[in-house]
Protein backbone atom coordinates (compact mmCIF):
# COMPACT_ATOMS: atom_id res chain seq x y z
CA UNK A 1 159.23 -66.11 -11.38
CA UNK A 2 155.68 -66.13 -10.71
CA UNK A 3 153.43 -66.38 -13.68
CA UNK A 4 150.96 -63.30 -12.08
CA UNK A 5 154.02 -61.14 -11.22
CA UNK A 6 154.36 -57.74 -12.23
CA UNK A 7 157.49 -58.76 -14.25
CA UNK A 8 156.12 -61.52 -15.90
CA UNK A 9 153.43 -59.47 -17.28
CA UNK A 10 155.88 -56.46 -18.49
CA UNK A 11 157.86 -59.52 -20.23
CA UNK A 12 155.20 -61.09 -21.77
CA UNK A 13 153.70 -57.57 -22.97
CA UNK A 14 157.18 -56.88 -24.18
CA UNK A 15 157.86 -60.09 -26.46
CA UNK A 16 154.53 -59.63 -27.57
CA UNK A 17 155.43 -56.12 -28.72
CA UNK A 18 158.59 -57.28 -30.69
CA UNK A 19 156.90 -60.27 -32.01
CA UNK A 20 153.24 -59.75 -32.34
CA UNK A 21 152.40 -62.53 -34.58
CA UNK A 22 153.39 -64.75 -32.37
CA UNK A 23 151.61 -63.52 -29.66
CA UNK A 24 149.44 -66.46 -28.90
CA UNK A 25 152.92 -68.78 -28.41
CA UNK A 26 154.66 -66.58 -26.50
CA UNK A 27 151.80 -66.82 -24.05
CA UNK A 28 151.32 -70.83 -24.24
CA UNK A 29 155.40 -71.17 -24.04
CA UNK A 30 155.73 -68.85 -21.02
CA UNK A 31 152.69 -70.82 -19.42
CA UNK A 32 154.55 -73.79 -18.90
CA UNK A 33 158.25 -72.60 -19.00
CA UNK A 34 159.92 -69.91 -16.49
CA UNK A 35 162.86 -69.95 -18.28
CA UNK A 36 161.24 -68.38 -20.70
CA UNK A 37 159.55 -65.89 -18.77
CA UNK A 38 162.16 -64.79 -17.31
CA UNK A 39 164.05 -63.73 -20.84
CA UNK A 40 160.90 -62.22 -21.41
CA UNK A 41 161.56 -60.09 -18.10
CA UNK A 42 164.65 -59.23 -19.23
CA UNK A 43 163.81 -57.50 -22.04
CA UNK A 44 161.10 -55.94 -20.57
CA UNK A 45 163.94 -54.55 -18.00
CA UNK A 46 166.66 -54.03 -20.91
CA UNK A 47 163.65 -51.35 -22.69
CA UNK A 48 162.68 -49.86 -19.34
CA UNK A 49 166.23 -49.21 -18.99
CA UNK A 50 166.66 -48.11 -22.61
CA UNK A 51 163.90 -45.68 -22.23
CA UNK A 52 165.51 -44.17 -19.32
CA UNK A 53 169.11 -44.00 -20.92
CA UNK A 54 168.87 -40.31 -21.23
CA UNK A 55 168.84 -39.74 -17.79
CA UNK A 56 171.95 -40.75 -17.33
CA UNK A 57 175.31 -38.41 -16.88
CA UNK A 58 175.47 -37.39 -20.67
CA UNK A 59 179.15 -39.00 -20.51
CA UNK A 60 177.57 -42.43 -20.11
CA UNK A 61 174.74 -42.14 -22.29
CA UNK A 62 176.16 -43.47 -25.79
CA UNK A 63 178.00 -46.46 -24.27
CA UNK A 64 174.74 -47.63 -22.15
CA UNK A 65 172.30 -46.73 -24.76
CA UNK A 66 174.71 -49.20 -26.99
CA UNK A 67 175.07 -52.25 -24.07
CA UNK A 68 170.85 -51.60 -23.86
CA UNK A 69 169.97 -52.65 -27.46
CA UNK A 70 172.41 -55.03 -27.82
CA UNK A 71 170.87 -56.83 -24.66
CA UNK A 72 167.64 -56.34 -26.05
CA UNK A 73 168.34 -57.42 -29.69
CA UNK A 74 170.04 -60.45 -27.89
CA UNK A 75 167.03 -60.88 -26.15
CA UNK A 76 164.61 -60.73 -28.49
CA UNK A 77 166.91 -63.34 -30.65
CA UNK A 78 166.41 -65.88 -27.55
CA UNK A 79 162.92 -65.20 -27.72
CA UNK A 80 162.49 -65.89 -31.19
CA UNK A 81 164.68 -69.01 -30.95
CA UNK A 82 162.39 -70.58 -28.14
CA UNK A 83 159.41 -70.22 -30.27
CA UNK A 84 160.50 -71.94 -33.48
């Protein structure tokens, strides 16, 4: 992923969001590792996709909504792990 990409921004805006005191590493680690930026991409897409959960059928909403934060609490776990 390309450090100036769209989705590497979202992602590193995201991370930032969940873990704002450690804003400063999350930007040094995802300058030298794309492994990292992309999980941070990912849970920029797992909240874009939470936030849009409710436009689902309502038959699916419950069971994506659940899959959504799971992903994104799993996420944000990675996240957390890279950084200490």
């Amino acid at each position: 992923m390309n450090w100036n990409s769209h989705g590497a921004k979202q992602g590193l805006e995201a991370a930032s969001r969940r873990f704002p005191l450690l804003s400063l590493k999350i930007r040094s680690r995802a300058l030298k590792d794309e492994t990292f930026r992309g999980i941070c991409a990912d849970l920029a897409d797992a909240e874009t996709a939470l936030a849009s959960v409710d436009r689902l059928p309502p038959h699916l909403r419950e069971e994506r909504r659940a899959e959504f934060e799971d992903m994104i609490e799993s996420l944000a776990l990675e996240i957390k792990q890279c950084l200490t």
